[in-house]
Protein backbone atom coordinates (compact mmCIF):
# COMPACT_ATOMS: atom_id res chain seq x y z
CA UNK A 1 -14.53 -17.97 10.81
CA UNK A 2 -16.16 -19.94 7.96
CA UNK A 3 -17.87 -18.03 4.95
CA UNK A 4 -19.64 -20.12 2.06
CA UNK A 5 -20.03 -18.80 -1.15
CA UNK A 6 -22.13 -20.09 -4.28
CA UNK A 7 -19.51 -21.24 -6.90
CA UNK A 8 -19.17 -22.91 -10.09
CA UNK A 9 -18.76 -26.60 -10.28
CA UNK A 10 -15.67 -28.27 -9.22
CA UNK A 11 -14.54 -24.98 -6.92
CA UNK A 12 -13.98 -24.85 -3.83
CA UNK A 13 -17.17 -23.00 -2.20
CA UNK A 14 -16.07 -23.00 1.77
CA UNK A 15 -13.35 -20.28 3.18
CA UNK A 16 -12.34 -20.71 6.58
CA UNK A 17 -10.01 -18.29 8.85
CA UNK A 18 -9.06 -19.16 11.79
CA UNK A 19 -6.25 -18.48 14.43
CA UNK A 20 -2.93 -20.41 15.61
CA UNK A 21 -3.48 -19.55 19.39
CA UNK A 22 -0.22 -19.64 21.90
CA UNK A 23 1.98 -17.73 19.88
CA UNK A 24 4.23 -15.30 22.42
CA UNK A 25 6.12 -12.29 22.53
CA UNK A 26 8.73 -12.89 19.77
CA UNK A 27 12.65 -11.71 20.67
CA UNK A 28 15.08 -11.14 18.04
CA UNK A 29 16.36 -14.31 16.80
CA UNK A 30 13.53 -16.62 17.42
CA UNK A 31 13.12 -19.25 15.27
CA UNK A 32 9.87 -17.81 13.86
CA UNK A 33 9.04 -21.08 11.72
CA UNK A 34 9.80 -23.42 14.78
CA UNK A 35 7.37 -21.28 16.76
CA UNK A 36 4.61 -21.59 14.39
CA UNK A 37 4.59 -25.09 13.89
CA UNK A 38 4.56 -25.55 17.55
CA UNK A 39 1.23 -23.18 18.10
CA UNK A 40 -0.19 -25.86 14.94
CA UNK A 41 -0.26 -28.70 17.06
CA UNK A 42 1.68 -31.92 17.56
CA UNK A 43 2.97 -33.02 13.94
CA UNK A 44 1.39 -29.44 12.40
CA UNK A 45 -2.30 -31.11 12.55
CA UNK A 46 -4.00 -27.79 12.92
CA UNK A 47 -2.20 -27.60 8.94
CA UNK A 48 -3.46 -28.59 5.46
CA UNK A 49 -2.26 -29.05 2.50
CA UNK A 50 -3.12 -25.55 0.45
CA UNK A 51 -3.00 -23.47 3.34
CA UNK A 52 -2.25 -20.38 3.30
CA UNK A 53 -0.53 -17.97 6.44
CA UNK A 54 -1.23 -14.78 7.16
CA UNK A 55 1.67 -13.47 9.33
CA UNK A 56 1.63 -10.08 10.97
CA UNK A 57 4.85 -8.68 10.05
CA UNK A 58 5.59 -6.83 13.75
CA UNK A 59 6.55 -10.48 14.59
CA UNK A 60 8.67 -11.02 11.68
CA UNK A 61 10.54 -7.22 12.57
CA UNK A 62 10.95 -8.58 15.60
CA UNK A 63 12.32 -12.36 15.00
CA UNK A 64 14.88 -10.48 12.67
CA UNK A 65 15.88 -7.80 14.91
CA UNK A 66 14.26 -4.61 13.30
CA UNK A 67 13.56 -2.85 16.70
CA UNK A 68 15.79 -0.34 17.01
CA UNK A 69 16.30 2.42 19.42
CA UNK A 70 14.69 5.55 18.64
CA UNK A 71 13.74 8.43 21.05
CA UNK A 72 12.67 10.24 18.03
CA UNK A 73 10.11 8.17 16.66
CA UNK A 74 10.04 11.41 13.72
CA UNK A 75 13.70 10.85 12.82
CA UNK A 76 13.19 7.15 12.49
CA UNK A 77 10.61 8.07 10.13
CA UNK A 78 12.52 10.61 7.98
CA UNK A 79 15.79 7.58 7.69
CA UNK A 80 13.32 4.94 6.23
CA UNK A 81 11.45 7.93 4.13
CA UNK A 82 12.75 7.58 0.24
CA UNK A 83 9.83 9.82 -0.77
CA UNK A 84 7.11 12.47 0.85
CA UNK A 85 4.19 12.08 -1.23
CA UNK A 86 2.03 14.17 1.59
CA UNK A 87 2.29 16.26 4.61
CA UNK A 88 -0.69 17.38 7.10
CA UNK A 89 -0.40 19.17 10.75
CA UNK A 90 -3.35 18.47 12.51
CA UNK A 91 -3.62 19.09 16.95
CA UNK A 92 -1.98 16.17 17.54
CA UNK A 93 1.10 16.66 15.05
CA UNK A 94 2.23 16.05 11.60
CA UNK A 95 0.75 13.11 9.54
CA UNK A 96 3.41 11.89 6.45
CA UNK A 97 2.47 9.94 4.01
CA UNK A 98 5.72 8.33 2.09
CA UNK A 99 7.01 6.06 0.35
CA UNK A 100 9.57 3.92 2.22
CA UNK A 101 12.31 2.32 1.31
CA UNK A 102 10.23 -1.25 0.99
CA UNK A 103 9.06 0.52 -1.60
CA UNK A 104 5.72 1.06 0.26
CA UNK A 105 3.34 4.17 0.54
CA UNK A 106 1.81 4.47 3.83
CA UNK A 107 1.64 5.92 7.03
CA UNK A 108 5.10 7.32 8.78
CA UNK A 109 7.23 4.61 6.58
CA UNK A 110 5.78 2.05 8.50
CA UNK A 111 7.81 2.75 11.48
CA UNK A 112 5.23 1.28 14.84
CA UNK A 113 6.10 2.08 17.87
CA UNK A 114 3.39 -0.11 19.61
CA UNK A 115 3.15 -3.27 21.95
CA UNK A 116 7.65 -2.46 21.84
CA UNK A 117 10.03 -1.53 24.48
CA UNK A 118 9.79 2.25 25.77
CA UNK A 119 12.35 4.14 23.40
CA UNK A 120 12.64 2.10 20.74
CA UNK A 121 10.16 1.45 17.39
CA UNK A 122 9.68 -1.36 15.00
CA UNK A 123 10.76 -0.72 11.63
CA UNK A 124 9.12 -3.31 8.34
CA UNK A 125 11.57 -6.43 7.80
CA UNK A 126 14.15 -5.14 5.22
CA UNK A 127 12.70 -7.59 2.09
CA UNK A 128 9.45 -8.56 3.58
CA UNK A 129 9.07 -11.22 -0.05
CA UNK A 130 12.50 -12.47 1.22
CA UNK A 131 11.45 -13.40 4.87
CA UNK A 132 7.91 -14.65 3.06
CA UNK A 133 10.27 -17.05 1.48
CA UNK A 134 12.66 -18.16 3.88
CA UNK A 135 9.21 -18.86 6.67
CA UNK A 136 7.34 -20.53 3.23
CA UNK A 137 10.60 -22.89 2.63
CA UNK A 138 10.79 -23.74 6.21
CA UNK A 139 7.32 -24.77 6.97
CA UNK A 140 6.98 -26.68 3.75
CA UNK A 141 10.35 -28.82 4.25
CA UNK A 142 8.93 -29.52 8.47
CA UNK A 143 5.54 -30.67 7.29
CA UNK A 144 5.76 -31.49 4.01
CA UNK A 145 2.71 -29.80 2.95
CA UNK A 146 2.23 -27.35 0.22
CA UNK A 147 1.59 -24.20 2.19
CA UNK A 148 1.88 -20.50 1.12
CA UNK A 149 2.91 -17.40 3.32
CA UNK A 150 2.04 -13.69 3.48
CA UNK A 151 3.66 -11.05 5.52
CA UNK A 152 0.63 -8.53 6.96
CA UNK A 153 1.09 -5.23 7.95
CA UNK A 154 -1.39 -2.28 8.21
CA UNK A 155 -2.34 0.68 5.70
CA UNK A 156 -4.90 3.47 5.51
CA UNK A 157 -6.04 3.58 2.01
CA UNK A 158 -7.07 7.06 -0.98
CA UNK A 159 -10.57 7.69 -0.69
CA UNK A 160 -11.74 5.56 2.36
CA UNK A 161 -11.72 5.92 6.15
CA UNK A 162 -10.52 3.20 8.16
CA UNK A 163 -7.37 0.61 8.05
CA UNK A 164 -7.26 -2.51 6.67
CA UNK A 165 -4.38 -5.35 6.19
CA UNK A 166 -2.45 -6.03 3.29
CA UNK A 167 0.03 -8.38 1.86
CA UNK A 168 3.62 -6.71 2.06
CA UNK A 169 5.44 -10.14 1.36
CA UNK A 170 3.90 -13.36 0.12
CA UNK A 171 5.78 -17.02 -1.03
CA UNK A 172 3.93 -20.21 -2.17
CA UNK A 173 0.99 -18.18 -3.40
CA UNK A 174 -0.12 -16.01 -6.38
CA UNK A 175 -0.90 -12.86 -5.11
CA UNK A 176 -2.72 -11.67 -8.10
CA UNK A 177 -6.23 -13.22 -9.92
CA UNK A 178 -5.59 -12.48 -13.75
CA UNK A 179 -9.25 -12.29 -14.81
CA UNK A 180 -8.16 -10.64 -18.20
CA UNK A 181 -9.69 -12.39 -21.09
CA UNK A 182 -12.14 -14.56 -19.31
CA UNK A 183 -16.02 -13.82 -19.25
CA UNK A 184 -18.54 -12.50 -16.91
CA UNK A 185 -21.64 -14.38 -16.32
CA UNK A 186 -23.63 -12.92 -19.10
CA UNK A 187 -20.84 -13.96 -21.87
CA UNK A 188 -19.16 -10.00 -21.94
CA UNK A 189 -15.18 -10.56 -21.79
CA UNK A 190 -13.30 -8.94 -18.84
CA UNK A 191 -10.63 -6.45 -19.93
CA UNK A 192 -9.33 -5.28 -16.86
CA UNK A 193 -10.28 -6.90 -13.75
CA UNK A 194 -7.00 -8.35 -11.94
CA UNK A 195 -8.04 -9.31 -8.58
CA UNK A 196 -5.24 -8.64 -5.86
CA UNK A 197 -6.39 -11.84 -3.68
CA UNK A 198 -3.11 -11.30 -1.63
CA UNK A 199 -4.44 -8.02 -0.21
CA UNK A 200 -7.85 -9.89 -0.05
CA UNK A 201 -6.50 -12.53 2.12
CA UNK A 202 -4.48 -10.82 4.35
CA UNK A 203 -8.17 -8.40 5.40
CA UNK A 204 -9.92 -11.12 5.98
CA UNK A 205 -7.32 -12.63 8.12
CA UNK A 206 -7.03 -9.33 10.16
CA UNK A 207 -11.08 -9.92 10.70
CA UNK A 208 -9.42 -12.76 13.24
CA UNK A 209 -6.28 -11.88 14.27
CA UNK A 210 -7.48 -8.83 15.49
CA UNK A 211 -4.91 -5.69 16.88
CA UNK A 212 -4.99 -6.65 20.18
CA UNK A 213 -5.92 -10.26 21.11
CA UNK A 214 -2.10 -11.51 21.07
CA UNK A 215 -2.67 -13.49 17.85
CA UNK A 216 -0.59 -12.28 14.84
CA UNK A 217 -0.56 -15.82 12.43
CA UNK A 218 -3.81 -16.74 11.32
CA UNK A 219 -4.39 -19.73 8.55
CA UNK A 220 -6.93 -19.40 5.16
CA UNK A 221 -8.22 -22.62 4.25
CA UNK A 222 -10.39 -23.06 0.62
CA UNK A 223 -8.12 -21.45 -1.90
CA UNK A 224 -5.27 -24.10 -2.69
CA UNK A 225 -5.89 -22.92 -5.93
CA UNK A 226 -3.42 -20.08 -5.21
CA UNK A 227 -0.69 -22.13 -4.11
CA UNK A 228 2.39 -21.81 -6.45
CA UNK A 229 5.93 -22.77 -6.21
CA UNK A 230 8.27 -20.51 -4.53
CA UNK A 231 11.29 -19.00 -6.25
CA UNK A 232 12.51 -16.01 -8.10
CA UNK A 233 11.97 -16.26 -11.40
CA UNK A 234 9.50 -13.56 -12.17
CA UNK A 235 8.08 -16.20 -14.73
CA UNK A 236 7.25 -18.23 -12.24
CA UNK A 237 3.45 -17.48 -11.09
CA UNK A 238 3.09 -16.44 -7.74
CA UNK A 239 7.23 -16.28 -7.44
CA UNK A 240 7.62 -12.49 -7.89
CA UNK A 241 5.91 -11.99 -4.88
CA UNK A 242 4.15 -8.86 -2.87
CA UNK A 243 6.64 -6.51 -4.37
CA UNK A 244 4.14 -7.74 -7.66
CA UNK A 245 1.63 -5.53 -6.29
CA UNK A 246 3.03 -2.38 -6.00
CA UNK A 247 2.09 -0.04 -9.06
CA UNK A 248 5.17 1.30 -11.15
CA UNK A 249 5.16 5.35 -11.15
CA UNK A 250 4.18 5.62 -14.46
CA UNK A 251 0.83 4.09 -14.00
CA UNK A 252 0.30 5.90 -10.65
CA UNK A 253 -1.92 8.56 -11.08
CA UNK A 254 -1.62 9.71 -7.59
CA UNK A 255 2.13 10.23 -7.20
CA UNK A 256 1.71 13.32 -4.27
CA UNK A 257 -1.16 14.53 -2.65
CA UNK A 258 -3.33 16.51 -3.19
CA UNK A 259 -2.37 19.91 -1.76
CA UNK A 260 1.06 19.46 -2.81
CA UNK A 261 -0.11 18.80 -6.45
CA UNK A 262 -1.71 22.74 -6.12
CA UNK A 263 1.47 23.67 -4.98
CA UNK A 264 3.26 21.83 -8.19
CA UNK A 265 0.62 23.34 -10.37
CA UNK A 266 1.23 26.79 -8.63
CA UNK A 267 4.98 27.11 -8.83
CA UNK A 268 5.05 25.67 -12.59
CA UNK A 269 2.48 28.07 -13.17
CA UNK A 270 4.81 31.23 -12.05
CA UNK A 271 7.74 29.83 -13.89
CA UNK A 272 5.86 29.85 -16.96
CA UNK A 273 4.59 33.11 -16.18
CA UNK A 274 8.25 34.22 -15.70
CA UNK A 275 9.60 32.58 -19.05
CA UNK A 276 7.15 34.64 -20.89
CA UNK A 277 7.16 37.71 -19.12
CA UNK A 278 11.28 37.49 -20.97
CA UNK A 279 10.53 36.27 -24.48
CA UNK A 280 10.88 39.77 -26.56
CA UNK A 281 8.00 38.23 -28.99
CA UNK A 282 5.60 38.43 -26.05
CA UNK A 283 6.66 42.14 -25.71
CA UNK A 284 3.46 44.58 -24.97
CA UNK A 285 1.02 42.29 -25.99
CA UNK A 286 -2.25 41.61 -23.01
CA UNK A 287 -0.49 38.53 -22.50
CA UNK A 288 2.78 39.60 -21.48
CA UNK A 289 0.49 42.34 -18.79
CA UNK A 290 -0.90 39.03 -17.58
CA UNK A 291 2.79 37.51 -17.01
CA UNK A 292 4.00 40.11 -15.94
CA UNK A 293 1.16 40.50 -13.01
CA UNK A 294 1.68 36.69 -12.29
CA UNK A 295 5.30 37.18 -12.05
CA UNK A 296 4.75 40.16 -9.24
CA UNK A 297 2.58 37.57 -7.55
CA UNK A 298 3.93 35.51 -4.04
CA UNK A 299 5.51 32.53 -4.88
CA UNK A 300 3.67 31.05 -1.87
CA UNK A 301 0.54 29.58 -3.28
CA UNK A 302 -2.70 30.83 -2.05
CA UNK A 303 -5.19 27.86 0.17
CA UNK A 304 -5.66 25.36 -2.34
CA UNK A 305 -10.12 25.68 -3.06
CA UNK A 306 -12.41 23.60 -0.72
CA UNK A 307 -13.79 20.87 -2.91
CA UNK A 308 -16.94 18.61 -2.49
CA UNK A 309 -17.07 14.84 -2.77
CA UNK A 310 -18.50 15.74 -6.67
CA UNK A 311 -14.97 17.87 -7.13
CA UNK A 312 -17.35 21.08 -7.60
CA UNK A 313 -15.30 23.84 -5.91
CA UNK A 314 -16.93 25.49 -2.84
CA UNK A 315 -14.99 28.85 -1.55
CA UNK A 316 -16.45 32.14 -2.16
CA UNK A 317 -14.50 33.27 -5.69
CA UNK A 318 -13.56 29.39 -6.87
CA UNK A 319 -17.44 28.46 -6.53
CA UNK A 320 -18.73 31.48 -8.40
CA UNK A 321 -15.87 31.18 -11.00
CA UNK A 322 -16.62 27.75 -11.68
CA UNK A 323 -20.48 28.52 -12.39
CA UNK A 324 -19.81 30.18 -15.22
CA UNK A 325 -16.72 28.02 -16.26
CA UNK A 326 -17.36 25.62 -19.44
CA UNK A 327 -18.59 22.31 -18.30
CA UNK A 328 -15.64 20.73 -20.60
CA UNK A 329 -12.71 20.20 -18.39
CA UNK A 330 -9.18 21.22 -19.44
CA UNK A 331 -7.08 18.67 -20.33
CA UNK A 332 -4.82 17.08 -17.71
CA UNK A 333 -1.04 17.76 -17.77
CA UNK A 334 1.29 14.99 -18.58
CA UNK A 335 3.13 14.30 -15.33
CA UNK A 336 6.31 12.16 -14.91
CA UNK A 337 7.25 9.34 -12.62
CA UNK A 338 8.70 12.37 -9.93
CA UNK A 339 5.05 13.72 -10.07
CA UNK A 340 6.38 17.05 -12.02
CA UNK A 341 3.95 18.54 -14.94
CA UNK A 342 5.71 17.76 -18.43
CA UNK A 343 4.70 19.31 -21.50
């Protein structure tokens, strides 16, 4: 795959993806960098200085012995869980969304139990930035070449349909595009644009490698711009790598999901209810009737409303509540890094 692209002058306007073929069925510990550079061609010719790898991290598990037996694939889950953020039973089961202990939100804790032995799964390497580093030192010191490496793995992502790849370890490359402080192409400064090119990368790379055509290292030619040294000093650009991209709690505005923020909202609701139902000042006043009925209410919360893709509400009482509700909307409760409403 080659993709041009107008660009200013002096860049780099040509991108090209393609895949290291001959790559096999990788056994715990394989020599993951030796097989590489074999399926790159006598001397690593298929290789260029400022390329960048996009590994698919089932082989990594694998080289480093992460398959594990598990005849509960659901219990594997739940021991690499640190973290429900949601829950949904649909006919064919139970869907979790958590965060594992990579420190990763997705699917089932990114436990796979595809293209492995029958009764065993495939659990994320342990410090995918850490085996990014080790393959990144490896290949660099065989072919002396300035190469960069991300670890791959697949996500479902808020708000869209479909799965794409994205960068769950990275060495010898930035995986972040600091736009901040530049300007656009009319002159108007950029404020907030940070491009996360590792994520970028490792989708396009997918494009090639494909789920199930046996090829899980693909290279990206055209940005040796992104090529940094590797280490661990977070000072170092590009050194702090993929774990740089995940967002701290306190900037994550969607800490759990959605119906289990209406249950939040519910039970913090009764417990208010409750506290003032108790306070003596409250005593026979219209509120205190109105605790005291929200107190006798089930502490199971009712279905949370059906919403549109506009947020307007759309079951029977919510819709005709919300036509005569003020168009202002109430301010949002603080909520802390453990997704609880603060005051």
């Amino acid at each position: 795959m080659a993709v041009s692209e107008p660009a200013g002058p002096g860049a780099d306007s040509r991108l090209e993806v393609f895949v290291l073929p001959g790559i096999g069925e990788i056994r715990a510990g394989d020599d993951l960098a030796a097989i590489i550079l074999a399926a790159a061609g006598p001397d690593a010719s298929l290789l260029a200085d400022g390329d960048i790898l996009a590994v698919t991290s089932k082989i990594v598990s694998k080289a480093e012995g992460r398959q594990v037996a598990a005849t509960d694939r659901e219990q594997a889950i739940t021991d690499e869980t640190v973290r429900v953020v949601a829950t949904r039973t649909h006919p064919g089961g139970v869907t979790r969304i958590v965060e594992n202990r990579q420190g990763l939100v997705m699917a089932a804790a990114g436990v796979d139990a595809s293209n492995v032995e029958h009764g065993t799964v495939l659990l994320l390497p342990v410090d995918p930035d850490a085996s990014a580093r080790a393959l990144c030192t490896a290949l660099r010191a065989a072919t002396g070449l300035h190469l960069g490496v991300l670890i791959t793995d697949t996500v479902g992502r808020p708000w869209r349909d479909g799965q794409t790849d994205i960068a769950i370890g990275a060495a010898g490359v930035a995986v972040l595009d600091d736009l901040r402080g530049t300007a656009d192409a009319h002159g108007r400064r950029l404020d907030v644009t940070v491009a996360a090119v590792a994520d970028e990368i490792a989708g396009a790379a997918d494009l090639i490698k494909g789920k199930t055509s046996g090829n899980p290292v693909a290279v990206v030619r055209g940005l040796g711009q992104l090529i940094a040294p590797i280490g661990t000093d977070a000072d170092t650009r590009g050194a702090r790598g993929a774990r740089r991209l995940l967002r701290d709690s306190a900037n994550d505005m969607f800490r759990v999901g959605s119906a289990e923020a209406y249950a939040e909202g519910y039970a913090a609701g009764l417990a208010a209810a409750a506290a003032a139902a108790s306070s003596p000042a409250a005593a026979s006043s219209p509120e205190a009737d109105a605790a005291e009925r929200a107190v006798g209410a089930s502490a199971e919360p009712p279905e949370a409303p059906q919403v549109s893709s506009r947020g307007v509400a759309l079951a029977g009482d919510a819709a005709e509540g919300a036509g005569g509700a003020s168009a202002e909307r109430p301010e949002a409760p603080q909520v802390t890094s453990r997704g609880t409403a603060s005051a």
